[in-house]
C-alpha atoms as a PDB file:
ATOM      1  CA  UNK A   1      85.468 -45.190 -20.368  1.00  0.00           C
ATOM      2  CA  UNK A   2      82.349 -43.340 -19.986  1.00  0.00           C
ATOM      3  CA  UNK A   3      79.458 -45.447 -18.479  1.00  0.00           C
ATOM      4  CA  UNK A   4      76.368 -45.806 -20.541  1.00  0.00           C
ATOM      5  CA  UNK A   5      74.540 -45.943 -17.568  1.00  0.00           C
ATOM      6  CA  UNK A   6      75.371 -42.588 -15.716  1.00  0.00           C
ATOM      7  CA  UNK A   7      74.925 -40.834 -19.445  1.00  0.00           C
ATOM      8  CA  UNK A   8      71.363 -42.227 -19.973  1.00  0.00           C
ATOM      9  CA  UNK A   9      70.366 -41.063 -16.350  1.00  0.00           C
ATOM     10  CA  UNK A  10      72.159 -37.191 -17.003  1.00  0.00           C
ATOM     11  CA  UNK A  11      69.732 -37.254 -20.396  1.00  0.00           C
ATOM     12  CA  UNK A  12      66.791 -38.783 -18.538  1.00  0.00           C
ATOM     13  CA  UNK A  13      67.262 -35.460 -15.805  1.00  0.00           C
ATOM     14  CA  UNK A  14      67.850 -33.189 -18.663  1.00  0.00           C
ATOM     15  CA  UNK A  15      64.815 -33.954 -20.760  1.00  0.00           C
ATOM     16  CA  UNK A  16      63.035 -34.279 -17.316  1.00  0.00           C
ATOM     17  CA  UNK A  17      64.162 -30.811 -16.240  1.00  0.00           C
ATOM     18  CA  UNK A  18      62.947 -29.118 -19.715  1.00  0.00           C
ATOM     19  CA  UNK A  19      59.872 -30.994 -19.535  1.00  0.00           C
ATOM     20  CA  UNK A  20      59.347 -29.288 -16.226  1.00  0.00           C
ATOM     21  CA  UNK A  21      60.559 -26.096 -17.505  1.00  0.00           C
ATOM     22  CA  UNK A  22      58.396 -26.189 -20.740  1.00  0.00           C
ATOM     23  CA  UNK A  23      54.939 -27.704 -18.827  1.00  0.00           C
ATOM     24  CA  UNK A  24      55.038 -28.060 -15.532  1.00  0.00           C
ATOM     25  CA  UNK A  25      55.965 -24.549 -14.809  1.00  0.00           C
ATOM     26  CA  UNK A  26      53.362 -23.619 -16.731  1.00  0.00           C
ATOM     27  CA  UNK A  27      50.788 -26.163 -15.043  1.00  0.00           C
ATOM     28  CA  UNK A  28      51.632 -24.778 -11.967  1.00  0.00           C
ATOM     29  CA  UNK A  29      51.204 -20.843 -13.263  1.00  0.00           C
ATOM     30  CA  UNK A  30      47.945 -22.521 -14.520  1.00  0.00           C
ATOM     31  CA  UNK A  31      46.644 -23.919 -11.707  1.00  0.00           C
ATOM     32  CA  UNK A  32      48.604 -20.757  -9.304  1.00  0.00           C
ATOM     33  CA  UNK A  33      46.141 -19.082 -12.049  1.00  0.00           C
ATOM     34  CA  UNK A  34      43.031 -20.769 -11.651  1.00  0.00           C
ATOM     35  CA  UNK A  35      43.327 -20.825  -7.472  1.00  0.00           C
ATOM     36  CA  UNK A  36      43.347 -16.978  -7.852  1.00  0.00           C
ATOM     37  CA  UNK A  37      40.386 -16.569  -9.898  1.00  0.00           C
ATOM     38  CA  UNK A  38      38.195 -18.951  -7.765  1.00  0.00           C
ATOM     39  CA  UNK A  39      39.215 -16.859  -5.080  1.00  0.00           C
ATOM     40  CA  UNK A  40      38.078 -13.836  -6.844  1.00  0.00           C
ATOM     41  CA  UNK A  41      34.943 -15.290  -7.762  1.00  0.00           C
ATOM     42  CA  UNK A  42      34.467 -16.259  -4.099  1.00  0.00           C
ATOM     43  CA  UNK A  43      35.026 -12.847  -3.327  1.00  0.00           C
ATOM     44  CA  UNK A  44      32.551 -11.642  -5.714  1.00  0.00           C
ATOM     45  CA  UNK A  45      29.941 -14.044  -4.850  1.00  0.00           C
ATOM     46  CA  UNK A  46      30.729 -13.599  -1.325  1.00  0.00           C
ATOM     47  CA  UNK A  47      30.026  -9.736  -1.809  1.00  0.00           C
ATOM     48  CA  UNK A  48      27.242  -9.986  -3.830  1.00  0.00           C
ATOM     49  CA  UNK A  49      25.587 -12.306  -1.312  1.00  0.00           C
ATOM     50  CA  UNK A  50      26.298 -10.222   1.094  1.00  0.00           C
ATOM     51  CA  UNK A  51      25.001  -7.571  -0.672  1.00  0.00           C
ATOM     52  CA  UNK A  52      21.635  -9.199  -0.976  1.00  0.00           C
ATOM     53  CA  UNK A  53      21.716  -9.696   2.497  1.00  0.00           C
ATOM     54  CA  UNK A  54      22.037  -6.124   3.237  1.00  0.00           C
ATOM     55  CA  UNK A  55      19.362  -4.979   0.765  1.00  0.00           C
ATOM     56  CA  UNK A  56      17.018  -7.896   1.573  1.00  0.00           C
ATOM     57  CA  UNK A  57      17.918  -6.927   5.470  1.00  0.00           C
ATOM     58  CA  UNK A  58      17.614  -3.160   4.573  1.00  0.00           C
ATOM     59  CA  UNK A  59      13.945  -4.112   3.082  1.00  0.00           C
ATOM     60  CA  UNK A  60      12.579  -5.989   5.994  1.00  0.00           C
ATOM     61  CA  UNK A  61      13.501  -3.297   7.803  1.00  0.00           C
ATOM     62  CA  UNK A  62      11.484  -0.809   5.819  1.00  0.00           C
ATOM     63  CA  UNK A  63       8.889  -2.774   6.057  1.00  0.00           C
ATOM     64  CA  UNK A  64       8.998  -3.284  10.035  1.00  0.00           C
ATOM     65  CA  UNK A  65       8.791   0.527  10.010  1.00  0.00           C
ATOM     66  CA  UNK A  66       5.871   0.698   7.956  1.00  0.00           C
ATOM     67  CA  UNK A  67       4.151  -1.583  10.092  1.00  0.00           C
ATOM     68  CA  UNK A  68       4.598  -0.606  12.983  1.00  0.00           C
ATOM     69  CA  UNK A  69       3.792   2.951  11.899  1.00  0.00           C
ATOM     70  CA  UNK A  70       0.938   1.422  10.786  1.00  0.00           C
ATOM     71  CA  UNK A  71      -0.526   0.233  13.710  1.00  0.00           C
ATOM     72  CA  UNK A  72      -0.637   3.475  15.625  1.00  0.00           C
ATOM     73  CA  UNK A  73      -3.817   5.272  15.734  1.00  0.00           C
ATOM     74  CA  UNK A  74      -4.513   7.526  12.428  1.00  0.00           C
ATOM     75  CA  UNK A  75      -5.602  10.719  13.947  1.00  0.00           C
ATOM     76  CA  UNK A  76      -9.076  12.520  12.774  1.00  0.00           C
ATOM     77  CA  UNK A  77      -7.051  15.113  10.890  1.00  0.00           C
ATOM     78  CA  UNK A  78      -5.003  12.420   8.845  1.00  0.00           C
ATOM     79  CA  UNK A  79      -8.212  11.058   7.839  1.00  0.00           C
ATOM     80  CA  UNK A  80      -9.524  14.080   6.753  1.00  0.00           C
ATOM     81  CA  UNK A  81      -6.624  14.319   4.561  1.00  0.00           C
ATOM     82  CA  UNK A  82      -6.649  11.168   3.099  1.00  0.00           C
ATOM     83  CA  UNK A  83     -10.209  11.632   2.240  1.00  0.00           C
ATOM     84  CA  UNK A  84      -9.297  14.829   0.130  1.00  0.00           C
ATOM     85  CA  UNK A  85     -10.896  17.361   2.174  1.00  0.00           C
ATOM     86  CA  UNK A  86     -10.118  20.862   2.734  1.00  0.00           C
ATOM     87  CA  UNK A  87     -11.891  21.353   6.140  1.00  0.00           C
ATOM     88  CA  UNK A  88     -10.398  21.530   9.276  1.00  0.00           C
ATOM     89  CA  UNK A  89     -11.301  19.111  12.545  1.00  0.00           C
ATOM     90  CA  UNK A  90     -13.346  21.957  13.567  1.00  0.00           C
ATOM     91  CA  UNK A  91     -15.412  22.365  10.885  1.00  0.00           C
ATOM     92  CA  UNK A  92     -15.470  18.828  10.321  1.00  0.00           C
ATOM     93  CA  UNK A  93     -17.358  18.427  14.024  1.00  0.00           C
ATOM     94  CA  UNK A  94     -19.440  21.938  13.792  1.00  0.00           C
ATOM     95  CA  UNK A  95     -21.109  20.266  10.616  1.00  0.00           C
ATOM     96  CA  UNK A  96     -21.624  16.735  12.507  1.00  0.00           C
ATOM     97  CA  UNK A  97     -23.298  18.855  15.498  1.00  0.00           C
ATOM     98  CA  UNK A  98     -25.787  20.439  13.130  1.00  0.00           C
ATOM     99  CA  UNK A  99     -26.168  17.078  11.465  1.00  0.00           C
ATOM    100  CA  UNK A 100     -27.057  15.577  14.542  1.00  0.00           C
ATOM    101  CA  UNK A 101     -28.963  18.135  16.024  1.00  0.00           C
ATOM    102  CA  UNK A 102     -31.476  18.576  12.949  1.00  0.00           C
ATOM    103  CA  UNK A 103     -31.945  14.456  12.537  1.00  0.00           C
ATOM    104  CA  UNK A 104     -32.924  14.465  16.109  1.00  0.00           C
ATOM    105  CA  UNK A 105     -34.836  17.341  16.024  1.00  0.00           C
ATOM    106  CA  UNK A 106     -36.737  15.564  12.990  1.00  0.00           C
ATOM    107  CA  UNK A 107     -37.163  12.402  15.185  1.00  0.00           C
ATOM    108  CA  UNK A 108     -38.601  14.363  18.370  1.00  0.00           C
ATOM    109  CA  UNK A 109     -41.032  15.965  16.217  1.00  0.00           C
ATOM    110  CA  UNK A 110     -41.952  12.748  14.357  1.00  0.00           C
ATOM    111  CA  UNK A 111     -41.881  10.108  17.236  1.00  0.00           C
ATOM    112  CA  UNK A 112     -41.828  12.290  20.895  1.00  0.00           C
ATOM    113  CA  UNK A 113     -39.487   8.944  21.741  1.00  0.00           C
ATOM    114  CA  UNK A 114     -36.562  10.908  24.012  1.00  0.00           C
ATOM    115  CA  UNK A 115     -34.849   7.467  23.595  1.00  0.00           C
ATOM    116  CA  UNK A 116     -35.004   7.102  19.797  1.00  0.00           C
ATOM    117  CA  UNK A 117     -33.915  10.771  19.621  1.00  0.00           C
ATOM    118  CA  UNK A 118     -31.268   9.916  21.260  1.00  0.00           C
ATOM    119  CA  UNK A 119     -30.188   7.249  19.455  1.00  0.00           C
ATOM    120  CA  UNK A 120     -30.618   8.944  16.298  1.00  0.00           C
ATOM    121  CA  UNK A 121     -28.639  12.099  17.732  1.00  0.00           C
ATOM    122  CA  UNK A 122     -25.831   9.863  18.210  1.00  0.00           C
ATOM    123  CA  UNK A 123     -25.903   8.350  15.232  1.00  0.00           C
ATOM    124  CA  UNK A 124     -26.024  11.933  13.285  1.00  0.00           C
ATOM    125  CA  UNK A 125     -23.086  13.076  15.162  1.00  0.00           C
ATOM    126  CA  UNK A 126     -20.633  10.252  15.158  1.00  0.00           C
ATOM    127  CA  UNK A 127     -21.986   7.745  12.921  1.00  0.00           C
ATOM    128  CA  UNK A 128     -23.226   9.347   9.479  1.00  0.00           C
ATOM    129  CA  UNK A 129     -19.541  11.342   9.223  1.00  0.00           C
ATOM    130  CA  UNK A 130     -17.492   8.810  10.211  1.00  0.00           C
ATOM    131  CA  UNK A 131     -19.276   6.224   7.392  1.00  0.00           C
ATOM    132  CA  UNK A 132     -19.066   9.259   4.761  1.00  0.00           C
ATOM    133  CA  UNK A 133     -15.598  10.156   6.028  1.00  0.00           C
ATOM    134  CA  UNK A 134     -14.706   6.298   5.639  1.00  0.00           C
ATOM    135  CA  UNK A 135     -16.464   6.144   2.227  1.00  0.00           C
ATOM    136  CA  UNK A 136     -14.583   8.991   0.269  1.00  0.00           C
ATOM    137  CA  UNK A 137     -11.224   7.498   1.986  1.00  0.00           C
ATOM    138  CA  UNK A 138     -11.938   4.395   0.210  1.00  0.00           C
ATOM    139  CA  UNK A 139     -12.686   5.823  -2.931  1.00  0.00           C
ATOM    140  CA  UNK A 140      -9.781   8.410  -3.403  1.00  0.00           C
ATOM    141  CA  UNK A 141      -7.153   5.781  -1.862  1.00  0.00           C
ATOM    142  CA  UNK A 142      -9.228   3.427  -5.161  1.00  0.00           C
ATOM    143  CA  UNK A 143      -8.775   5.870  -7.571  1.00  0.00           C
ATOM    144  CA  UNK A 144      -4.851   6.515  -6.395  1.00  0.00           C
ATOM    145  CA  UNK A 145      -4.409   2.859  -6.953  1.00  0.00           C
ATOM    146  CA  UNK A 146      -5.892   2.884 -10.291  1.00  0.00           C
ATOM    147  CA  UNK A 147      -3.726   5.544 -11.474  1.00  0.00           C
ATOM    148  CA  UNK A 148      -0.948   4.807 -10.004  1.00  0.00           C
ATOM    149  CA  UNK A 149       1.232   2.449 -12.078  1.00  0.00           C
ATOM    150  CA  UNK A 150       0.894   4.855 -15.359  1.00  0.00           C
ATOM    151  CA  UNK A 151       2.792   7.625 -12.931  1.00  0.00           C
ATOM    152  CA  UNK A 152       5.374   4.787 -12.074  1.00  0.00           C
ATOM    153  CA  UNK A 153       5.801   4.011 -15.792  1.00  0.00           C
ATOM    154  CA  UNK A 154       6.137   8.066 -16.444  1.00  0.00           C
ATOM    155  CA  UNK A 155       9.170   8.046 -13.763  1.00  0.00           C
ATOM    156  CA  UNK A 156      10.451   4.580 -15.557  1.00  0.00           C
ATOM    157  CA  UNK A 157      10.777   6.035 -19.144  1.00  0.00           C
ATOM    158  CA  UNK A 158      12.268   9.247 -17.578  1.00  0.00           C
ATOM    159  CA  UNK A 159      14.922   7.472 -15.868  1.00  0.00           C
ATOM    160  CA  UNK A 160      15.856   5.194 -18.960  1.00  0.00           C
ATOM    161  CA  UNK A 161      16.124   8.585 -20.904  1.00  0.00           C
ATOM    162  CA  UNK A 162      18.539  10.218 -18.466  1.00  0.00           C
ATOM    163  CA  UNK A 163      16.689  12.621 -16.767  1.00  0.00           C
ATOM    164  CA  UNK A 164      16.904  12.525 -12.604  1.00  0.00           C
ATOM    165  CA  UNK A 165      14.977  11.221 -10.466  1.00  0.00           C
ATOM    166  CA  UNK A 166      13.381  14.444  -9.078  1.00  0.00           C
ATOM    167  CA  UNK A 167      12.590  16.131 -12.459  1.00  0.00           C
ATOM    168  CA  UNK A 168      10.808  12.237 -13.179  1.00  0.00           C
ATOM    169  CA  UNK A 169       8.418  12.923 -10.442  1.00  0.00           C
ATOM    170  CA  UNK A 170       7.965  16.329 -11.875  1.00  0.00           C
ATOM    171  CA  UNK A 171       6.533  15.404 -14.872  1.00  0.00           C
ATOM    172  CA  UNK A 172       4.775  12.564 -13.056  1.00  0.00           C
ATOM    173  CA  UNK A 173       3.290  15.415 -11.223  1.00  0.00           C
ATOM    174  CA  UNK A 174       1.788  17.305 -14.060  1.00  0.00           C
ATOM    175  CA  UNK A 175       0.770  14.715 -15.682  1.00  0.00           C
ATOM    176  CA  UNK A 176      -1.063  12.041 -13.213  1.00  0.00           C
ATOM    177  CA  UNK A 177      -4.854  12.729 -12.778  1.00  0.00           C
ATOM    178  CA  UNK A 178      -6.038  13.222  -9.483  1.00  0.00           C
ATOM    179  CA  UNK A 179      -5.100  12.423  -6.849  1.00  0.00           C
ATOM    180  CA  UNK A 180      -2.015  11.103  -7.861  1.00  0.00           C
ATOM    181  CA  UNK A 181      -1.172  14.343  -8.844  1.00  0.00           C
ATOM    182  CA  UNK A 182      -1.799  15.660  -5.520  1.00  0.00           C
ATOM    183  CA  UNK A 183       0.035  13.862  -3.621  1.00  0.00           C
ATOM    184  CA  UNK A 184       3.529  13.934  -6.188  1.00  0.00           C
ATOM    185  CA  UNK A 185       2.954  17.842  -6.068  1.00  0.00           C
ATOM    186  CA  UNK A 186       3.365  17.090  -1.898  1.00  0.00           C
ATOM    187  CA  UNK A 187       6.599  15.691  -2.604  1.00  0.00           C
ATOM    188  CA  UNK A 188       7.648  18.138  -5.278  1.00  0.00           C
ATOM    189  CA  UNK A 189       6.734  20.634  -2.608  1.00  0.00           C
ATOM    190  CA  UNK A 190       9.334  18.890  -0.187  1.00  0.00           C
ATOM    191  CA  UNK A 191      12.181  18.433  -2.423  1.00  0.00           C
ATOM    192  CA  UNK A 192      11.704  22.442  -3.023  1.00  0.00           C
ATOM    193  CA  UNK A 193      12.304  22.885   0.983  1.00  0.00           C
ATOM    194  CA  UNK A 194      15.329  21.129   0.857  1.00  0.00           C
ATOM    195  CA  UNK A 195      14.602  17.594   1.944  1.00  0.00           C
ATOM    196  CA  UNK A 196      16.081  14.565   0.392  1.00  0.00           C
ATOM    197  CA  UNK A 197      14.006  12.481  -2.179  1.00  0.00           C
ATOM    198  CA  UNK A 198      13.435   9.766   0.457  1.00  0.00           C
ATOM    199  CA  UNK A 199      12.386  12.225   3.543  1.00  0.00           C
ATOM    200  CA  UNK A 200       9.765  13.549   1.046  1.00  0.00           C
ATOM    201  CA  UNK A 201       8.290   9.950  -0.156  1.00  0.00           C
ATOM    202  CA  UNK A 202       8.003   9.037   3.127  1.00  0.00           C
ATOM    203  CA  UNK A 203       4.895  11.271   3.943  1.00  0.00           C
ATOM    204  CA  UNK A 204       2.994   9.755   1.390  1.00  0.00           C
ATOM    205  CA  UNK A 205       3.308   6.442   2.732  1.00  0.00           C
ATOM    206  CA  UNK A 206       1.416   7.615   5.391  1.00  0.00           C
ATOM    207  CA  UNK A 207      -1.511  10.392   3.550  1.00  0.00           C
ATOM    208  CA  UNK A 208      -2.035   6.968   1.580  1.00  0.00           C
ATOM    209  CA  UNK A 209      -1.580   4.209   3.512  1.00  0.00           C
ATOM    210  CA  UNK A 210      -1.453   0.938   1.093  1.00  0.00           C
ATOM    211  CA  UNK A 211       1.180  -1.457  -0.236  1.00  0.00           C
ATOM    212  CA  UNK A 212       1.488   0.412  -3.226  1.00  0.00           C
ATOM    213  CA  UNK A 213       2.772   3.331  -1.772  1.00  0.00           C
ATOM    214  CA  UNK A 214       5.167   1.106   0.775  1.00  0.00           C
ATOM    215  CA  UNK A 215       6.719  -0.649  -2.052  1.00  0.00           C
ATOM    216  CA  UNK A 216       7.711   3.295  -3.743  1.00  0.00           C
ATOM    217  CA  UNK A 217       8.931   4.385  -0.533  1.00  0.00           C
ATOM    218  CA  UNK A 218      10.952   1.244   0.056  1.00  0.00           C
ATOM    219  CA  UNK A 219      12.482   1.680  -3.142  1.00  0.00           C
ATOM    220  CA  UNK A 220      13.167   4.740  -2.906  1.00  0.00           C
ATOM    221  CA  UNK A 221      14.854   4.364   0.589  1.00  0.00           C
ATOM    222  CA  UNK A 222      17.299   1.639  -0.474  1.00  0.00           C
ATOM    223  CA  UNK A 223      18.256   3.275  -3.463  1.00  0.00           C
ATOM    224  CA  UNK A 224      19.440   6.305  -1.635  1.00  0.00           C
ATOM    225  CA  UNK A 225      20.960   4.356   0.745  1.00  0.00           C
ATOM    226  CA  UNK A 226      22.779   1.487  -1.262  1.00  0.00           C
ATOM    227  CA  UNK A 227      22.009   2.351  -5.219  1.00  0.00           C
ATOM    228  CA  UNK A 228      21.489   0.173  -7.726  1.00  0.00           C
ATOM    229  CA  UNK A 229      19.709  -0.033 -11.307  1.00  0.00           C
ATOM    230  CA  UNK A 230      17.022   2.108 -10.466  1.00  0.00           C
ATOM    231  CA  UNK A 231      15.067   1.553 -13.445  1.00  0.00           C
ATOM    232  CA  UNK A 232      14.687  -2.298 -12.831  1.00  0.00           C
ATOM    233  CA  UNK A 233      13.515  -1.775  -9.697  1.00  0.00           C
ATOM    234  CA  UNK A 234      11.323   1.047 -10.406  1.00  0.00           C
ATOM    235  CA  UNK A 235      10.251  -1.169 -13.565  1.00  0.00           C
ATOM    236  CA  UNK A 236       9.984  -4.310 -11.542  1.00  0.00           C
ATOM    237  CA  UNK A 237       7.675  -2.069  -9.060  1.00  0.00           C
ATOM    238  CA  UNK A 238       5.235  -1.348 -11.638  1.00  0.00           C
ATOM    239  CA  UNK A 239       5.154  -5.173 -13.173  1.00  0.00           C
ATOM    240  CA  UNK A 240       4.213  -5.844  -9.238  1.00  0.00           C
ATOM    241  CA  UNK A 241       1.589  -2.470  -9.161  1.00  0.00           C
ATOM    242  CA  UNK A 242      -0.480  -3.748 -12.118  1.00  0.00           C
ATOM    243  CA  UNK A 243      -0.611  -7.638 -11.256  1.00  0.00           C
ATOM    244  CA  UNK A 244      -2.021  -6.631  -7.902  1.00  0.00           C
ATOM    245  CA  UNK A 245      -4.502  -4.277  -9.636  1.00  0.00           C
ATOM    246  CA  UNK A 246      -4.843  -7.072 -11.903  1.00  0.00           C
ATOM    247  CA  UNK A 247      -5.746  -9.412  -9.013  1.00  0.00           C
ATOM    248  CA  UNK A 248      -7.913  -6.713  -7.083  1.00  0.00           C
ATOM    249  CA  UNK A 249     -10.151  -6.785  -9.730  1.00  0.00           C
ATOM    250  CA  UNK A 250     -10.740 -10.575  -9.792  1.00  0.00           C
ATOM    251  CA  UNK A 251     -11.533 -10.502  -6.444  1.00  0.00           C
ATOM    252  CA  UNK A 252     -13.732  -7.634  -6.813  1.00  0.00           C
ATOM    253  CA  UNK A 253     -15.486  -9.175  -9.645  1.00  0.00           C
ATOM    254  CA  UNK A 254     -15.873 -12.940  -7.952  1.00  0.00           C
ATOM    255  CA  UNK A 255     -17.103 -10.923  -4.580  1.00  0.00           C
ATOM    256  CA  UNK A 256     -19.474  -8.462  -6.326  1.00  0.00           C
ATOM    257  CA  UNK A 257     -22.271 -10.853  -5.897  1.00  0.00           C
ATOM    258  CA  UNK A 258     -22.344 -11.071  -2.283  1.00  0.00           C
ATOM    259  CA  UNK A 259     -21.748  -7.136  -1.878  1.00  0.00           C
ATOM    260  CA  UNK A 260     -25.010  -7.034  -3.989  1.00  0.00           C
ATOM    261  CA  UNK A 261     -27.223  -9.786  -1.918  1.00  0.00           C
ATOM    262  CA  UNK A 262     -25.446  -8.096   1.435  1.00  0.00           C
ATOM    263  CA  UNK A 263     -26.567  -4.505  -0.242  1.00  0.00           C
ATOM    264  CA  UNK A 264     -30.304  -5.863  -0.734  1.00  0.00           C
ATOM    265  CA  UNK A 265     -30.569  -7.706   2.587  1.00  0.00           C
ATOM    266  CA  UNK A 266     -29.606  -4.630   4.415  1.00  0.00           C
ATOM    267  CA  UNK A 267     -32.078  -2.095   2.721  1.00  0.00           C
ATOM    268  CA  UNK A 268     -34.631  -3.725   2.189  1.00  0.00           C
ATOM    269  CA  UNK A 269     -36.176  -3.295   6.047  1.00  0.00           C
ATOM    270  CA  UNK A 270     -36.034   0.842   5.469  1.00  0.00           C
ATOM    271  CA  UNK A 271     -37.164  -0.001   2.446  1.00  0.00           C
ATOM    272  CA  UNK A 272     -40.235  -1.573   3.247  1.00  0.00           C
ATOM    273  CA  UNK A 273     -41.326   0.997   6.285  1.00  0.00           C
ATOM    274  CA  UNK A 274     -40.278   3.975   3.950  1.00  0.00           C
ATOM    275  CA  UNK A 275     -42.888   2.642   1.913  1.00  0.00           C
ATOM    276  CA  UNK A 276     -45.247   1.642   4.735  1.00  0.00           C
ATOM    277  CA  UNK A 277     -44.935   4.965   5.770  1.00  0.00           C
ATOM    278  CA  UNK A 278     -46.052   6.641   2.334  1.00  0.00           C
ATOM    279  CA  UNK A 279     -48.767   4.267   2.184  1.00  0.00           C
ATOM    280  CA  UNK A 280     -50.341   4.001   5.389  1.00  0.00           C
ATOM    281  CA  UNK A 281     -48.611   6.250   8.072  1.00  0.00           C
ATOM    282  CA  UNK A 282     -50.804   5.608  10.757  1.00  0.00           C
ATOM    283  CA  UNK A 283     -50.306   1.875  10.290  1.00  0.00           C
ATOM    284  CA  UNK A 284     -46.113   2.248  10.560  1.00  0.00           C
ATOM    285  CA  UNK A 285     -46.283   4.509  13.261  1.00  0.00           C
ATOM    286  CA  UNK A 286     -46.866   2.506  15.815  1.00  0.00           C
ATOM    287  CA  UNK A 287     -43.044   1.592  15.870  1.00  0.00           C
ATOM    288  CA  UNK A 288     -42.868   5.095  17.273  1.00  0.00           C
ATOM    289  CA  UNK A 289     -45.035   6.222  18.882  1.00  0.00           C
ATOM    290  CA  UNK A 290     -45.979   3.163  21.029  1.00  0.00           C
ATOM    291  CA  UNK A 291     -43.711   2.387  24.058  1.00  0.00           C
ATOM    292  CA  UNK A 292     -43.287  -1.306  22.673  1.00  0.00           C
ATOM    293  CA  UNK A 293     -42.862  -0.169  19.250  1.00  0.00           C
ATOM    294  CA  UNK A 294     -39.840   2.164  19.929  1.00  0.00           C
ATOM    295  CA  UNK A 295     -38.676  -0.683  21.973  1.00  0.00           C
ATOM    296  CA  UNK A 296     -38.873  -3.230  18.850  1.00  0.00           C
ATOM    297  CA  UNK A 297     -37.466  -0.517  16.725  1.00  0.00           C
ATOM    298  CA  UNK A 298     -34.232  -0.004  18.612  1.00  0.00           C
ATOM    299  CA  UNK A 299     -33.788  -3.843  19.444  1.00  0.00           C
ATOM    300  CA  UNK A 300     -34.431  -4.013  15.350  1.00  0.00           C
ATOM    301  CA  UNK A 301     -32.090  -1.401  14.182  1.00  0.00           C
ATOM    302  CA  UNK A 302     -29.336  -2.850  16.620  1.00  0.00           C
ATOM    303  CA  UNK A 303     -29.377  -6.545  15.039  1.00  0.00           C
ATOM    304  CA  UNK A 304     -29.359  -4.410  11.869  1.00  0.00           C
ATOM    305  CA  UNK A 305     -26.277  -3.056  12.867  1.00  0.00           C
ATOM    306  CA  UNK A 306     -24.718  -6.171  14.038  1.00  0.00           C
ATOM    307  CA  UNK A 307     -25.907  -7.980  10.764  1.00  0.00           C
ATOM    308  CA  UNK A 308     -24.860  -5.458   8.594  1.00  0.00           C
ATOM    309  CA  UNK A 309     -21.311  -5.344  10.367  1.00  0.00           C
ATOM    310  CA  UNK A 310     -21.086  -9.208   9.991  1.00  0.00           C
ATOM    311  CA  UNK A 311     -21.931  -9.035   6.417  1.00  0.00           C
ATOM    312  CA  UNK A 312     -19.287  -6.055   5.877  1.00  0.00           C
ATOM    313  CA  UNK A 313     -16.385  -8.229   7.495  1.00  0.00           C
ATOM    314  CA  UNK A 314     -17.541 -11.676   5.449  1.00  0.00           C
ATOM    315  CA  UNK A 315     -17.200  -9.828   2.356  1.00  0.00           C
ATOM    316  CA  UNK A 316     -14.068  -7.872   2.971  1.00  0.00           C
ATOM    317  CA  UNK A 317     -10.957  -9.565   1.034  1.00  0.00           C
ATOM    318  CA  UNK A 318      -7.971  -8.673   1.449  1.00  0.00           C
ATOM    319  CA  UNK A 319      -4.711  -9.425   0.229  1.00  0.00           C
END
């Protein structure tokens, strides 16, 4: 007699088994399924983090180079060239010489003060260059970061079109105003000689020494070293380009008063003996040709120069 009992139990393990069979083999390829892909999305995370690692590793390291390059001492020659000359060191010191040498000729003749001459002599030889030197420095490396982000947006819409890098900064070379121009046609010039794109951005880093020109050759260097969308970051470059300009010229603007008022406080004492001097010469003189006057005139013009160099720092932003 067959037992109702054992029959129930060998239809309980049956159904049990094709349960198993029909959904909890496939809950376990499921979840076998789902363990993999977390895994691979680990993986992918892991290597994309560890990809940002490298590039955000690889840009602090560019800029650590660029500062530290930075810091050394910018010869007279790479001045020269920043400023936009074409003279030589030599030249650039024969013509401070004759400077020099006339303005304290002119003083001799005016004052017969051997100190004053010498004073002014110094001035004409090291001072009066150096300030022009510094002041057409200032204004090409200004009008390079004016123009600037319009090449960068050339080199982005030539890169979304499919043209190469290199033919990019071709056409951003013929078509950039000065001296943007200039100093693309400098790395034209090296990618002609045979040296990679980065090797030839590098130098301009240095003829123009300001973030701007960091930020290109940082970009530049990681994308030859680990690639990427080169358009982003080249867009993304020129979003950052314009909000500084953007922000250079507030500051300018909210500063421009005190350049003014620091401008006016510091010429108005030539000023006023320049016009002394036209008026009544004999009166004005004295600071020159008396022994105590040439003594109040170079204690005067020295707490000009101090003042003046005070005023220059409190007024200097930076950012």
């Amino acid at each position: 007699m067959v037992n109702p009992i054992a029959v129930a139990g060998c239809l309980a393990i049956g159904f049990g088994g094709l349960a198993y069979a029909f959904v909890g083999g496939d809950s376990r390829a499921d979840k076998r399924r789902t363990a993999v892909a977390k895994s691979d999305a680990k993986t992918l995370n892991a290597s994309a983090s560890v990809d940002r690692t490298a590039r955000k590793k690889q840009i602090a390291d560019g800029l650590r180079d660029i500062e530290r390059k930075g810091k050394r001492r910018v010869s007279l020659a790479t001045r020269i060239d920043q400023a936009g000359l074409s003279i030589t060191t030599q030249q650039y010191w024969i013509g401070s010489v004759l400077l020099g040498l006339f303005l304290s000729a002119f003083t001799y003749i005016e004052s017969k003060s051997a100190l004053l001459t010498l004073l002014i002599g110094v001035t004409g030889i090291i001072g009066l260059p150096q300030l022009t030197l510094a002041r057409l420095r200032i204004r090409r490396i200004n009008k390079f970061i004016a123009n600037f982000p319009t090449a960068i947006d050339i080199i982005v819409r030539g890169i979304k079109s499919g043209l190469p890098l290199g033919d990019t900064i071709r056409i951003a070379a013929a078509e950039s105003p000065v001296p943007v121009k200039s100093e693309f046609r400098r790395v034209v010039e090296s990618l002609s000689l045979g040296m990679t794109l980065p090797e030839a951005v590098e130098p301009m880093a240095q003829r123009v020494p300001i973030t701007e020109t960091n930020f290109f050759s940082i970009v530049i260097a990681i994308q030859g070293k680990s690639g990427g969308n080169l358009s982003e970051a080249m867009g993304n470059l020129s979003r950052v380009l314009r909000e500084r300009k953007k922000m250079k010229g507030k500051i300018s603007a909210m500063s421009m008063e005190a350049k003014a008022s620091a401008a006016i406080i510091g010429a108005v004492p030539f000023l006023v003996v320049g016009a002394l001097y036209f008026s009544s010469p004999n009166y004005v003189s004295l600071l020159w040709t008396t022994s105590h006057g040439r003594m109040i005139s170079v204690i005067a013009i020295c707490w000009m120069a101090i003042g003046v160099a005070m005023m220059k720092k409190m007024i200097a932003f930076d950012f």
